[in-house]
PDB file of N, CA and C in Angstrom:
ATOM      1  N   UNK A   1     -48.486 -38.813  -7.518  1.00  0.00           N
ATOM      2  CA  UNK A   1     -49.081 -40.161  -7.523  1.00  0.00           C
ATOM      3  C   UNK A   1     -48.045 -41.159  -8.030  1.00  0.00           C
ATOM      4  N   UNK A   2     -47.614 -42.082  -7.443  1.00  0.00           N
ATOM      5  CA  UNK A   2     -46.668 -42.910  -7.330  1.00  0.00           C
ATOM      6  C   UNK A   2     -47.263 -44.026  -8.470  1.00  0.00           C
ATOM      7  N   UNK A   3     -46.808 -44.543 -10.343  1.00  0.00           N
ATOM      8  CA  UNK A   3     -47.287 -45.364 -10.615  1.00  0.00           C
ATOM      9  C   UNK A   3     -45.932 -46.616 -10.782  1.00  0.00           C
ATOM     10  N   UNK A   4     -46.064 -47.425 -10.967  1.00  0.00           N
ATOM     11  CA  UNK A   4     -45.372 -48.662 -11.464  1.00  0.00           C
ATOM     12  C   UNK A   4     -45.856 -49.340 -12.507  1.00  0.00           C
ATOM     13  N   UNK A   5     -45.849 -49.152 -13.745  1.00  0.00           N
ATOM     14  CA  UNK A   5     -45.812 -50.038 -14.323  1.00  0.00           C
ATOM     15  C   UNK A   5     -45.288 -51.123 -15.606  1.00  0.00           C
ATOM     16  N   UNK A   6     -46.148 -52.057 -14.966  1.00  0.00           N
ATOM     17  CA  UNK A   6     -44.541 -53.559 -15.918  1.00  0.00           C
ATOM     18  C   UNK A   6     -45.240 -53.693 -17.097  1.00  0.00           C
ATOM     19  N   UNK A   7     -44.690 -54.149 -17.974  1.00  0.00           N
ATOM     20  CA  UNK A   7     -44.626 -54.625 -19.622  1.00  0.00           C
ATOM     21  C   UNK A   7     -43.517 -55.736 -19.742  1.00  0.00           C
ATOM     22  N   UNK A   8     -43.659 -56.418 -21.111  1.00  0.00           N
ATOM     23  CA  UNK A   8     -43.024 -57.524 -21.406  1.00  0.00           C
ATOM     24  C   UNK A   8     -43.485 -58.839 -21.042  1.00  0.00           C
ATOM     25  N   UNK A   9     -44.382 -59.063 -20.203  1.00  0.00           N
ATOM     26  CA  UNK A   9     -44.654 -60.880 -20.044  1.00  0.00           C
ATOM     27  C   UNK A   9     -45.507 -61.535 -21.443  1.00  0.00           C
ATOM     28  N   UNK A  10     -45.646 -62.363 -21.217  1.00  0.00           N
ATOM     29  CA  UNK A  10     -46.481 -62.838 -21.977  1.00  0.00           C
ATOM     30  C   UNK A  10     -46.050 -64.479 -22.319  1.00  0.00           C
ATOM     31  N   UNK A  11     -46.016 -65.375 -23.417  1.00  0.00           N
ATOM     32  CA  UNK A  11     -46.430 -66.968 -23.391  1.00  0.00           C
ATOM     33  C   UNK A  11     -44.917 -67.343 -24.120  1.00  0.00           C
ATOM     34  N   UNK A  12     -44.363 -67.833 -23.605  1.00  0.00           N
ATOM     35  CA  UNK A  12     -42.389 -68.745 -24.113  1.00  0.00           C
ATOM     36  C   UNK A  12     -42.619 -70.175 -23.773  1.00  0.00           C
ATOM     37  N   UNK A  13     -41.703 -70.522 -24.536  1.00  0.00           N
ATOM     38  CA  UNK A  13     -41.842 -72.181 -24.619  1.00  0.00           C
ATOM     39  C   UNK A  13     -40.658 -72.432 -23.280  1.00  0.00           C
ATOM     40  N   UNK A  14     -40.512 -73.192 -23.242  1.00  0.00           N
ATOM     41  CA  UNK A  14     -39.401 -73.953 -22.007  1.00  0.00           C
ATOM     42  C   UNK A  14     -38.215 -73.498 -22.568  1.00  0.00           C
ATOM     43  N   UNK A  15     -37.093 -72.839 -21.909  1.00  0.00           N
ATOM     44  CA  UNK A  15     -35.575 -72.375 -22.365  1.00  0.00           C
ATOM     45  C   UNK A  15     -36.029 -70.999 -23.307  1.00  0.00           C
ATOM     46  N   UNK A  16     -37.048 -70.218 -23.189  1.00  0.00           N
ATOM     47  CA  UNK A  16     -36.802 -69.271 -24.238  1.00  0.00           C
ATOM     48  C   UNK A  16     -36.260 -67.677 -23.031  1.00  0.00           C
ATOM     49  N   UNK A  17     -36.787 -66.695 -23.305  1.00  0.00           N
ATOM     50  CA  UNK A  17     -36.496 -65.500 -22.900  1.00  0.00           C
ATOM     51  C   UNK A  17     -37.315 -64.386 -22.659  1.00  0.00           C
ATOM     52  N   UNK A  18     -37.440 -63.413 -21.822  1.00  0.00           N
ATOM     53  CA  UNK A  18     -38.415 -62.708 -21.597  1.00  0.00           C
ATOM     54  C   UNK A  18     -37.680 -61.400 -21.026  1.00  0.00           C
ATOM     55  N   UNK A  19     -37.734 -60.424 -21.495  1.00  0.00           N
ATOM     56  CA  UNK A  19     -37.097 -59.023 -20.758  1.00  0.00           C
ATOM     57  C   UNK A  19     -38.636 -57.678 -19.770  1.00  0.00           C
ATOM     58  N   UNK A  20     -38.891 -58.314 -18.693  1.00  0.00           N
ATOM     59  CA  UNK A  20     -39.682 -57.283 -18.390  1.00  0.00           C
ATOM     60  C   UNK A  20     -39.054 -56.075 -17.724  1.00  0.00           C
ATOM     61  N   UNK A  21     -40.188 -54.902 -18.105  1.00  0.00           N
ATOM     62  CA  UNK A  21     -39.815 -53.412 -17.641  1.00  0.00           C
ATOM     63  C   UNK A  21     -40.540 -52.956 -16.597  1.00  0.00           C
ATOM     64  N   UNK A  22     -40.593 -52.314 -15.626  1.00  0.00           N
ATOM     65  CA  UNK A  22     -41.617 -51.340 -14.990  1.00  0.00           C
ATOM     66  C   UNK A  22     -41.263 -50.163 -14.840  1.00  0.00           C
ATOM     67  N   UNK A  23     -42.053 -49.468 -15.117  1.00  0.00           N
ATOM     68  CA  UNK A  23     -41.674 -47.630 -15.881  1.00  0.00           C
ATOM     69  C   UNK A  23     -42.000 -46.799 -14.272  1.00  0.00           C
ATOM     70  N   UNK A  24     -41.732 -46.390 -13.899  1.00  0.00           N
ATOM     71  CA  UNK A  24     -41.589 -45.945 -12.742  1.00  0.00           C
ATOM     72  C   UNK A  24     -42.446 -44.256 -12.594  1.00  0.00           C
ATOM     73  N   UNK A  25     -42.803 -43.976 -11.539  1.00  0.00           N
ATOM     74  CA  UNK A  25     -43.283 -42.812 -11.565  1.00  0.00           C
ATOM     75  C   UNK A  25     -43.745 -42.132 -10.306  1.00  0.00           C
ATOM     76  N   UNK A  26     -43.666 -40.839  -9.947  1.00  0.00           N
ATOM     77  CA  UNK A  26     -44.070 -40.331  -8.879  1.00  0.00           C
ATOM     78  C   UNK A  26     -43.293 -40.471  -7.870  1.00  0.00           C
ATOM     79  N   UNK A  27     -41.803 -41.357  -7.639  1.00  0.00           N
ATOM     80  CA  UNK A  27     -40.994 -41.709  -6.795  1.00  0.00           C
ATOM     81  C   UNK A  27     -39.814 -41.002  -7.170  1.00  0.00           C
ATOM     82  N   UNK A  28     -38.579 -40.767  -6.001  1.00  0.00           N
ATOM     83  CA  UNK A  28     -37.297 -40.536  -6.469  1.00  0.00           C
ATOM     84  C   UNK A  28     -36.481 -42.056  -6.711  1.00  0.00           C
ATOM     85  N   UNK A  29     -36.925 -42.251  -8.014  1.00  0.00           N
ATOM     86  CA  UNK A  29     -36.304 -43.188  -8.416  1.00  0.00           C
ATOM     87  C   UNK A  29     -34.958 -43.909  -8.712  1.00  0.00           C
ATOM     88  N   UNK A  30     -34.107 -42.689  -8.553  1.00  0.00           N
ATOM     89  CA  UNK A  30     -32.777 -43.132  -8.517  1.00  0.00           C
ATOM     90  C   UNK A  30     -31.924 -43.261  -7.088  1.00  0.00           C
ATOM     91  N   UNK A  31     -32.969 -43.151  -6.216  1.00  0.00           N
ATOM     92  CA  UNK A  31     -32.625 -43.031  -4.946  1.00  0.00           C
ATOM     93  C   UNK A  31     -33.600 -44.420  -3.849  1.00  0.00           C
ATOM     94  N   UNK A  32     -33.924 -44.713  -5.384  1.00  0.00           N
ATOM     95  CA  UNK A  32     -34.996 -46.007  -4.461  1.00  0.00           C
ATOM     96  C   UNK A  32     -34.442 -47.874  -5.123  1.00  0.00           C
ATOM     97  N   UNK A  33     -34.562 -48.320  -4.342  1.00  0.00           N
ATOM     98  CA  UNK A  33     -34.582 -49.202  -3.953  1.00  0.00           C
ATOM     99  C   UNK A  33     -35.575 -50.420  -5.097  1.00  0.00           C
ATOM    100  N   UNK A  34     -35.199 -51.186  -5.925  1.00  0.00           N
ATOM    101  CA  UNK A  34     -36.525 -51.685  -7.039  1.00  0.00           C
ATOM    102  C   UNK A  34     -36.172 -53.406  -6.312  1.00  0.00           C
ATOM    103  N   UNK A  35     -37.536 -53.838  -6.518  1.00  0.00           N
ATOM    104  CA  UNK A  35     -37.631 -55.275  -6.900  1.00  0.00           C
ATOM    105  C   UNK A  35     -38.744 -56.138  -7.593  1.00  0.00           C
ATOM    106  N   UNK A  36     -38.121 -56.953  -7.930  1.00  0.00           N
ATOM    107  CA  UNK A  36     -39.006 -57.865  -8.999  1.00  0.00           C
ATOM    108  C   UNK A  36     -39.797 -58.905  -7.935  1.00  0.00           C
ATOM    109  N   UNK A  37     -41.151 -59.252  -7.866  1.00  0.00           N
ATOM    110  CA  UNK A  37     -41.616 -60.724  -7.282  1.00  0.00           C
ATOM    111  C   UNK A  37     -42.293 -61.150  -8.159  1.00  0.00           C
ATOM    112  N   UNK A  38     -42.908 -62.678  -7.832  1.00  0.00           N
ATOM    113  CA  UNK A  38     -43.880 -63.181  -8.530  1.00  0.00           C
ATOM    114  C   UNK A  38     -44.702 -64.005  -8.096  1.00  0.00           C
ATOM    115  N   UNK A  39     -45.809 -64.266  -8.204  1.00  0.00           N
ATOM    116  CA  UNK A  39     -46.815 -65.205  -7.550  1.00  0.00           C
ATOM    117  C   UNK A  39     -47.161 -65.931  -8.372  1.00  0.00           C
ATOM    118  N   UNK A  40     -47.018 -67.109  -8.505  1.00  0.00           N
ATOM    119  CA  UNK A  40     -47.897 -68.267  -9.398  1.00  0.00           C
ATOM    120  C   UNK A  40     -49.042 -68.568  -8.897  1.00  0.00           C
ATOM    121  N   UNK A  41     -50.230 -69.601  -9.936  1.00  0.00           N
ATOM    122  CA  UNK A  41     -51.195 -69.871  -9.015  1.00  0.00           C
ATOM    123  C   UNK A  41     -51.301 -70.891  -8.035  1.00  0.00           C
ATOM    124  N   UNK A  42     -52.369 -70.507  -6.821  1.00  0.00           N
ATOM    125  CA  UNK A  42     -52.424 -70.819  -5.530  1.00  0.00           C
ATOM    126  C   UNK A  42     -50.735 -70.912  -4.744  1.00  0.00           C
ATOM    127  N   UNK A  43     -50.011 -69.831  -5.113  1.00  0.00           N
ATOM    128  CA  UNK A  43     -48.830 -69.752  -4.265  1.00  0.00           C
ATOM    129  C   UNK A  43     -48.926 -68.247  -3.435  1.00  0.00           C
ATOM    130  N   UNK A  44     -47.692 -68.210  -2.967  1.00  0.00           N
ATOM    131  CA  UNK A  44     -47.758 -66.553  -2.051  1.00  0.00           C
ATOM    132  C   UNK A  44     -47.041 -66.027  -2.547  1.00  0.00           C
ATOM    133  N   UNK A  45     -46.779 -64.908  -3.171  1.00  0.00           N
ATOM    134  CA  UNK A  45     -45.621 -63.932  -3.675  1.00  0.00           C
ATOM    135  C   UNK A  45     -44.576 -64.201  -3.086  1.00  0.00           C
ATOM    136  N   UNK A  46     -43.793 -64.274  -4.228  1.00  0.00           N
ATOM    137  CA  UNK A  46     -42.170 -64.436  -3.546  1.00  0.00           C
ATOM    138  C   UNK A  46     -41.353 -63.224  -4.052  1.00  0.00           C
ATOM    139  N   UNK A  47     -40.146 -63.182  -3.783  1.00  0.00           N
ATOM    140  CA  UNK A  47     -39.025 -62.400  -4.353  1.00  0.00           C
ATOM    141  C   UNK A  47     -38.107 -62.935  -5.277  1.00  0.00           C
ATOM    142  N   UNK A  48     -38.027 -62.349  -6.276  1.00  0.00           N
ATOM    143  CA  UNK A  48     -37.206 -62.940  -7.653  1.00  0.00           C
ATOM    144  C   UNK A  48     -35.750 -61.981  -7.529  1.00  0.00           C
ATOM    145  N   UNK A  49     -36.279 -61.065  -7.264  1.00  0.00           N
ATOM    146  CA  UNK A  49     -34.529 -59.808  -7.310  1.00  0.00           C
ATOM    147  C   UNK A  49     -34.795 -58.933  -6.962  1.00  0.00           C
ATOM    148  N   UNK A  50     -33.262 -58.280  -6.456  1.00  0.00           N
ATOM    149  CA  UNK A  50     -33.820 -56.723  -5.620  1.00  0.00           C
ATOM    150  C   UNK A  50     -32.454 -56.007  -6.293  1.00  0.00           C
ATOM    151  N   UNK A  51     -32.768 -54.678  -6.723  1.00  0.00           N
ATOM    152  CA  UNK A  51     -31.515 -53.869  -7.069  1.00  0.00           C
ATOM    153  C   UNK A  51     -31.423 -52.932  -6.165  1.00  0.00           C
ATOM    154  N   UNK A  52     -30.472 -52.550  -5.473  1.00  0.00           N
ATOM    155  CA  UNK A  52     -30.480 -51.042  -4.572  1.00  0.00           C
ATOM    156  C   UNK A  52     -30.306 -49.790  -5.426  1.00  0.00           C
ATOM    157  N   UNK A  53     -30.502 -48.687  -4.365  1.00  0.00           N
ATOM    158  CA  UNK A  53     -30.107 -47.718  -5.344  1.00  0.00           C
ATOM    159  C   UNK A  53     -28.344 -47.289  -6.228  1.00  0.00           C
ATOM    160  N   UNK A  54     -27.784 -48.303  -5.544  1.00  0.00           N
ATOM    161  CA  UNK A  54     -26.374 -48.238  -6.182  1.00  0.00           C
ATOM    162  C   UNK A  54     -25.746 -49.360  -6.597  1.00  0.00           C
ATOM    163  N   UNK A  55     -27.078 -50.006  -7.577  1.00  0.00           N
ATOM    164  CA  UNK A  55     -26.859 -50.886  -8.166  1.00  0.00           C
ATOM    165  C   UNK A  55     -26.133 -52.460  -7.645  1.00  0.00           C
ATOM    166  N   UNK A  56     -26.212 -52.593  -6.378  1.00  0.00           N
ATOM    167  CA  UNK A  56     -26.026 -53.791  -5.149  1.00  0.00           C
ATOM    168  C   UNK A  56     -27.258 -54.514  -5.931  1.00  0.00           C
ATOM    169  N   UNK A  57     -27.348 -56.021  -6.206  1.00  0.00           N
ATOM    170  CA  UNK A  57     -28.284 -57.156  -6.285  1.00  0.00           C
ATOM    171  C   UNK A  57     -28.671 -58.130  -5.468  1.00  0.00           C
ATOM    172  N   UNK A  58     -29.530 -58.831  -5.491  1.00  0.00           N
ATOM    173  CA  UNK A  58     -30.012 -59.936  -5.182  1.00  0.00           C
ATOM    174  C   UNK A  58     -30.866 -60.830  -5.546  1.00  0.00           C
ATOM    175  N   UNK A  59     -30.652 -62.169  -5.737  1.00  0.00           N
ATOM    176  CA  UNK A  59     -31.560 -62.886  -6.081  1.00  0.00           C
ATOM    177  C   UNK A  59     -31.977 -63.859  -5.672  1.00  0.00           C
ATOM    178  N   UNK A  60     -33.329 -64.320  -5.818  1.00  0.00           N
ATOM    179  CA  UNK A  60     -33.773 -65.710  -5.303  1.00  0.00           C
ATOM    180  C   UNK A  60     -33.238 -66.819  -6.085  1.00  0.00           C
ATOM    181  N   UNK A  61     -32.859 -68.353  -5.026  1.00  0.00           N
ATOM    182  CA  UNK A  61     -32.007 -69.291  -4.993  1.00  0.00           C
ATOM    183  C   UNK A  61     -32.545 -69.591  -6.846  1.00  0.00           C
ATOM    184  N   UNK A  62     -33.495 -69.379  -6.751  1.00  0.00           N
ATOM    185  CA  UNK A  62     -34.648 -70.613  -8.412  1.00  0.00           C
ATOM    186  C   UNK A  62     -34.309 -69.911  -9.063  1.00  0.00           C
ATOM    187  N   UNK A  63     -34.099 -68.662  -9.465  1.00  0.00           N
ATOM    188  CA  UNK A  63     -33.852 -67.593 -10.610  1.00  0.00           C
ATOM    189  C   UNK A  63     -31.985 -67.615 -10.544  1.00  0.00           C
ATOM    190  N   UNK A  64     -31.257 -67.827  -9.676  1.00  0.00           N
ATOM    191  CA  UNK A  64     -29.653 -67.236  -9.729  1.00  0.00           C
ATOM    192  C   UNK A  64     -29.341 -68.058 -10.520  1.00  0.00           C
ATOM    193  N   UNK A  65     -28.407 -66.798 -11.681  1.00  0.00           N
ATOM    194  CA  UNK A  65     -28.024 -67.312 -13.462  1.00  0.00           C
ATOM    195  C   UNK A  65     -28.818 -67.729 -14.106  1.00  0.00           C
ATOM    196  N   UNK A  66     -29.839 -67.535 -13.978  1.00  0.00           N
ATOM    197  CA  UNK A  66     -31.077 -67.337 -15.299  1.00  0.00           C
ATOM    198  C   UNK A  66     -31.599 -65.844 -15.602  1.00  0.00           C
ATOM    199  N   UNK A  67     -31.453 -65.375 -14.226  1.00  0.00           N
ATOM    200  CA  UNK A  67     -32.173 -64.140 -14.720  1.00  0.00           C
ATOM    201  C   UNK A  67     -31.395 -62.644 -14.300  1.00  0.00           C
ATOM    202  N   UNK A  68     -31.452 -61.390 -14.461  1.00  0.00           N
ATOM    203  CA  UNK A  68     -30.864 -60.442 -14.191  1.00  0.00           C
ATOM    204  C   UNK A  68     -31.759 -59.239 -14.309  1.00  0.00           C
ATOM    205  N   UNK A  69     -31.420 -58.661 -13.167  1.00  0.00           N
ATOM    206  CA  UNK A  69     -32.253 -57.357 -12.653  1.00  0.00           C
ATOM    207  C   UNK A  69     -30.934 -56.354 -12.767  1.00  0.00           C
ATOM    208  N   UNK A  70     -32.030 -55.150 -13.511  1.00  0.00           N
ATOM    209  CA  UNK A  70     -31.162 -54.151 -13.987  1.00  0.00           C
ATOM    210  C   UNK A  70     -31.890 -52.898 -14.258  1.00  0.00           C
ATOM    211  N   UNK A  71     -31.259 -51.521 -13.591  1.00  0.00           N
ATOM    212  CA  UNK A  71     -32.002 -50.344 -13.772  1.00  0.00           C
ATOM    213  C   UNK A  71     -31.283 -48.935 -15.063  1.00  0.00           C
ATOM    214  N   UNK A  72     -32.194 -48.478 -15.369  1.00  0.00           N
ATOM    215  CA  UNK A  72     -32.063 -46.925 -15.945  1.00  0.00           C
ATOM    216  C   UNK A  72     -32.394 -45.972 -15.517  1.00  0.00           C
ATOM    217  N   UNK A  73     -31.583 -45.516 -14.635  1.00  0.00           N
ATOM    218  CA  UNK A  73     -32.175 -44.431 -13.865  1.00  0.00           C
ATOM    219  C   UNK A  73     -32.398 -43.023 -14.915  1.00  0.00           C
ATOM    220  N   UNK A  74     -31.711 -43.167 -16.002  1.00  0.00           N
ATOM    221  CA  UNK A  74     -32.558 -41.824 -16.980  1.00  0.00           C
ATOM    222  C   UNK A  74     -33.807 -41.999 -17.429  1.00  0.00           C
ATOM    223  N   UNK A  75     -34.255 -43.320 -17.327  1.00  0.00           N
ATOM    224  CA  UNK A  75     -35.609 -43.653 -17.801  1.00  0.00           C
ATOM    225  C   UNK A  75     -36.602 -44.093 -16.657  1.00  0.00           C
ATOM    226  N   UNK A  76     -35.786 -44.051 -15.520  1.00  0.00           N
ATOM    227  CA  UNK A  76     -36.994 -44.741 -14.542  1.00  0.00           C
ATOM    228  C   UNK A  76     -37.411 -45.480 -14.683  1.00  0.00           C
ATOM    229  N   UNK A  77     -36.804 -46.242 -15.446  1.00  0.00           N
ATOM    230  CA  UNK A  77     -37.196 -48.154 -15.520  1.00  0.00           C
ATOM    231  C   UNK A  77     -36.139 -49.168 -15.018  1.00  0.00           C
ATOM    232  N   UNK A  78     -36.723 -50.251 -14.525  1.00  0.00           N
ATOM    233  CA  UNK A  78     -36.222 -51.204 -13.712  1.00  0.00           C
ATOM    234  C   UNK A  78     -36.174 -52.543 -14.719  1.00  0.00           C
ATOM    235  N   UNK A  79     -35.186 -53.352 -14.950  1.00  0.00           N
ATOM    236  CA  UNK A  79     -35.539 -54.459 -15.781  1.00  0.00           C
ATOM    237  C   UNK A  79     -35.383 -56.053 -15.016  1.00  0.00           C
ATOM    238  N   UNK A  80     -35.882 -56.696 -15.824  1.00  0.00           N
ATOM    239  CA  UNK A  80     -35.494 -58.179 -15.541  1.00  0.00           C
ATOM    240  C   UNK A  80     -35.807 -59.244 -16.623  1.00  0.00           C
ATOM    241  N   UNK A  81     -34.412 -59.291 -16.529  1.00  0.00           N
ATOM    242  CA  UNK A  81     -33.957 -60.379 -18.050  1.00  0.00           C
ATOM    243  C   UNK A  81     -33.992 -61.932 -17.341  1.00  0.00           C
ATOM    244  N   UNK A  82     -34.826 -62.569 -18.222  1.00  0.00           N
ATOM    245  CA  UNK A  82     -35.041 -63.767 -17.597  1.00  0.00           C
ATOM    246  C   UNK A  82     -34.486 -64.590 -19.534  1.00  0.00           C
ATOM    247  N   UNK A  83     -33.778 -65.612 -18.546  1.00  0.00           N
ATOM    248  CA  UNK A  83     -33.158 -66.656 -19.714  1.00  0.00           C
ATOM    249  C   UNK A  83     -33.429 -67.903 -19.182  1.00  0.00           C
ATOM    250  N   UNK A  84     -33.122 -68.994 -20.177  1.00  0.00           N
ATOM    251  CA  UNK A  84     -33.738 -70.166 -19.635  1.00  0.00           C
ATOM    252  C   UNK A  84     -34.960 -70.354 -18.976  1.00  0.00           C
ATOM    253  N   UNK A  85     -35.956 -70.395 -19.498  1.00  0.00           N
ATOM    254  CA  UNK A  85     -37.452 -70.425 -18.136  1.00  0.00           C
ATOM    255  C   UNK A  85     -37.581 -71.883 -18.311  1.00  0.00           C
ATOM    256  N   UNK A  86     -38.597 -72.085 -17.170  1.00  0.00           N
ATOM    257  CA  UNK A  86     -38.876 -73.430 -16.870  1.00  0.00           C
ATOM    258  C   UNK A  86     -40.676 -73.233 -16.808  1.00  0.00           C
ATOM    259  N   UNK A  87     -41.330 -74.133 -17.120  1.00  0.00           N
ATOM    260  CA  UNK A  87     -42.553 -74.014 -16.565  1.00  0.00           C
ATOM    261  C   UNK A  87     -42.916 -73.587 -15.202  1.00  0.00           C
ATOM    262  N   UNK A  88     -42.007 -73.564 -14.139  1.00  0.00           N
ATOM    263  CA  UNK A  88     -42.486 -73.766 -12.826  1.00  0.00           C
ATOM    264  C   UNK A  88     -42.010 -72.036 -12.473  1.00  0.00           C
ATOM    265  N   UNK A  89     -41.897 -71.009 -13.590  1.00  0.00           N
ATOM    266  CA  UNK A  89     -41.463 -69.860 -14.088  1.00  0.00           C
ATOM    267  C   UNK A  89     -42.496 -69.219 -14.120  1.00  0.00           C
ATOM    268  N   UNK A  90     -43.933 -69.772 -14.314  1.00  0.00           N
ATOM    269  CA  UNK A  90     -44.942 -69.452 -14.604  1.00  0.00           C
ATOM    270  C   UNK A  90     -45.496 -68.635 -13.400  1.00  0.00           C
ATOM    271  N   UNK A  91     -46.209 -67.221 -13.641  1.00  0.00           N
ATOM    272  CA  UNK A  91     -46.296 -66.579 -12.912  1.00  0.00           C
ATOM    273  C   UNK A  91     -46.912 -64.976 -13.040  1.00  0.00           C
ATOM    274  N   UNK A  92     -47.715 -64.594 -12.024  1.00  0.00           N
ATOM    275  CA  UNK A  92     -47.415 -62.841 -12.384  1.00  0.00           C
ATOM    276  C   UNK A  92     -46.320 -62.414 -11.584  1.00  0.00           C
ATOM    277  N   UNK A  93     -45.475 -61.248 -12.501  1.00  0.00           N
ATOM    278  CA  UNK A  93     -44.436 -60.727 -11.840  1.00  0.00           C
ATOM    279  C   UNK A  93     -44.950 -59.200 -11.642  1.00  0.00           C
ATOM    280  N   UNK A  94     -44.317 -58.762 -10.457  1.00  0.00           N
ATOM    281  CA  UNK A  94     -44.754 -57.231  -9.859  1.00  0.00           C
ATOM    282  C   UNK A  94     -42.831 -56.690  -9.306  1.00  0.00           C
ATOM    283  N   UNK A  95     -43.535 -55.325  -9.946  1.00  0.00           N
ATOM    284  CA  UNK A  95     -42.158 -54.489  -9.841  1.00  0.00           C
ATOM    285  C   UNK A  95     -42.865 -53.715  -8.205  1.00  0.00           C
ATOM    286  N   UNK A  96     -41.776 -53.620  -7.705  1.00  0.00           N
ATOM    287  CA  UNK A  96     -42.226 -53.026  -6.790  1.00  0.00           C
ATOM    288  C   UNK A  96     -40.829 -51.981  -5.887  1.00  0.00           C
ATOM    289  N   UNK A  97     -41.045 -51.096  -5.509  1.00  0.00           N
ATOM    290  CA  UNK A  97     -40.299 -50.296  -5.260  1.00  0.00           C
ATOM    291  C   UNK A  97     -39.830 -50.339  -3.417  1.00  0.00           C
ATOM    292  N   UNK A  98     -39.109 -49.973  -3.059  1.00  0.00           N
ATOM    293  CA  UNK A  98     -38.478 -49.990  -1.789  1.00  0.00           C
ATOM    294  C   UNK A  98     -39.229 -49.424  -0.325  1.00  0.00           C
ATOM    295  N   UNK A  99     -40.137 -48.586  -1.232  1.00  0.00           N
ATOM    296  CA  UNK A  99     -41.294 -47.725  -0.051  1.00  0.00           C
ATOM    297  C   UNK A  99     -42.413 -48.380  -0.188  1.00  0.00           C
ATOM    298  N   UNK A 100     -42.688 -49.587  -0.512  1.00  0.00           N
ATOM    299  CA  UNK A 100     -43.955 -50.515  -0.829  1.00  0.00           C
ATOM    300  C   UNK A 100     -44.830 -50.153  -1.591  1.00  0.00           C
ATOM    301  N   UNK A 101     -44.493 -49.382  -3.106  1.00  0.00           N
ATOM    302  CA  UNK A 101     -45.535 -49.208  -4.049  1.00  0.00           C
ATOM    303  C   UNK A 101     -45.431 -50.303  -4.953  1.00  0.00           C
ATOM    304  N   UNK A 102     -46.288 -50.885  -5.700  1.00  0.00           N
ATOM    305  CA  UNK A 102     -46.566 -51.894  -6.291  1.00  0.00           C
ATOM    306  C   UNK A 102     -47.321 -51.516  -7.813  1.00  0.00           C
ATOM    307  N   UNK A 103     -46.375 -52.612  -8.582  1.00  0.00           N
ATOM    308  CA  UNK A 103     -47.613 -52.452 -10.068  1.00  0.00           C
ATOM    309  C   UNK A 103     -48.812 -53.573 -10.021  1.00  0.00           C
ATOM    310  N   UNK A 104     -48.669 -53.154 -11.114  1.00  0.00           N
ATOM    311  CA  UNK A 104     -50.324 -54.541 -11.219  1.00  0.00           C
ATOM    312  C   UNK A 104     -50.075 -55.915 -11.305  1.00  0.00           C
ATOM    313  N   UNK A 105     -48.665 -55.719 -11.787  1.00  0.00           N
ATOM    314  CA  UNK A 105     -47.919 -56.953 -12.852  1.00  0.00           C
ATOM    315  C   UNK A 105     -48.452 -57.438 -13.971  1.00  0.00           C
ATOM    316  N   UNK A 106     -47.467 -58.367 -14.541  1.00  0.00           N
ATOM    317  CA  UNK A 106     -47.820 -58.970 -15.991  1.00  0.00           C
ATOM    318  C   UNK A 106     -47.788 -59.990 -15.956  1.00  0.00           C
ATOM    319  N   UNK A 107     -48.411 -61.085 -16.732  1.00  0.00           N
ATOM    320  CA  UNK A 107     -48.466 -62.576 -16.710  1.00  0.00           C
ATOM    321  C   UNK A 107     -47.411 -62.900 -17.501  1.00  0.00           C
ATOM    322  N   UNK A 108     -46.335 -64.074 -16.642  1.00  0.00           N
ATOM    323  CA  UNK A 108     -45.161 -64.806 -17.468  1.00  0.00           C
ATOM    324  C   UNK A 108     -46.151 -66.101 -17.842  1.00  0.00           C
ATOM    325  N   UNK A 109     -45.971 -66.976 -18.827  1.00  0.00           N
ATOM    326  CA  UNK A 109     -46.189 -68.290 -19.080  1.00  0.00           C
ATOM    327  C   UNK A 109     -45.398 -69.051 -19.915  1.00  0.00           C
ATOM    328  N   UNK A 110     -45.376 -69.995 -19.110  1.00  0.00           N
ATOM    329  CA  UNK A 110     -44.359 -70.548 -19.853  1.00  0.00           C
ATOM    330  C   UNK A 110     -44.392 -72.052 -20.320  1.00  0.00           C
ATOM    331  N   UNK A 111     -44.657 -72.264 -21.290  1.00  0.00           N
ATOM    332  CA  UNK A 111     -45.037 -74.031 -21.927  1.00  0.00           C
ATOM    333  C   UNK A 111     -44.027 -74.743 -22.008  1.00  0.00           C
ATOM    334  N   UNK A 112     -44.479 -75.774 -21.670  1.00  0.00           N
ATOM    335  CA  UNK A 112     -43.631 -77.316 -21.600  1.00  0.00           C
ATOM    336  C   UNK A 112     -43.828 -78.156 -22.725  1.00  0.00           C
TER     337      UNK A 112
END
């Protein structure tokens, strides 16, 4: 049974910091493919970052040099270090893996 799941969101003021995790499970994880999205409200999920399995990145235009996606493949966790937030940051973020399994996500918020 394939789980995903994220930890770390929760309420930052404008410019603070947030490191989320998603703990990985049931997948060959060092052979997969991770990415971070997020949906704010009344928006559509977007893509924040993608790590390959050999550590290749990518990121969306709003997040590049604020934030960084990063894996442990001894731990089967996937990260994403977010610096500088902005209100418009505000969001649930979902880890999601390369074969389309998905976590629940966690709520970012972020005050102005």
């Amino acid at each position: 049974q394939v789980q995903l799941v994220e930890s770390g969101g929760g309420l930052v003021q404008t410019g603070g910091s947030l490191r989320l995790s998603c703990a990985a499970s049931g997948i060959f994880f060092s052979s997969s493919s991770m990415g971070w999205y997020r949906q704010a409200p009344g928006k559509e999920r977007e893509l924040v970052a993608t790590i390959t399995s050999g550590g290749s990145t990518n990121y969306a235009d709003s997040v590049k040099g604020r934030c960084t996606i990063s894996r442990d493949n001894a731990k089967n966790t996937v990260y994403l270090q977010m610096n500088s937030l902005k209100p418009e940051d505000t969001a649930v973020y979902y880890c999601a893996s390369g074969m389309g399994n998905w976590g629940k996500g966690t709520l970012v918020t972020v005050s102005s």
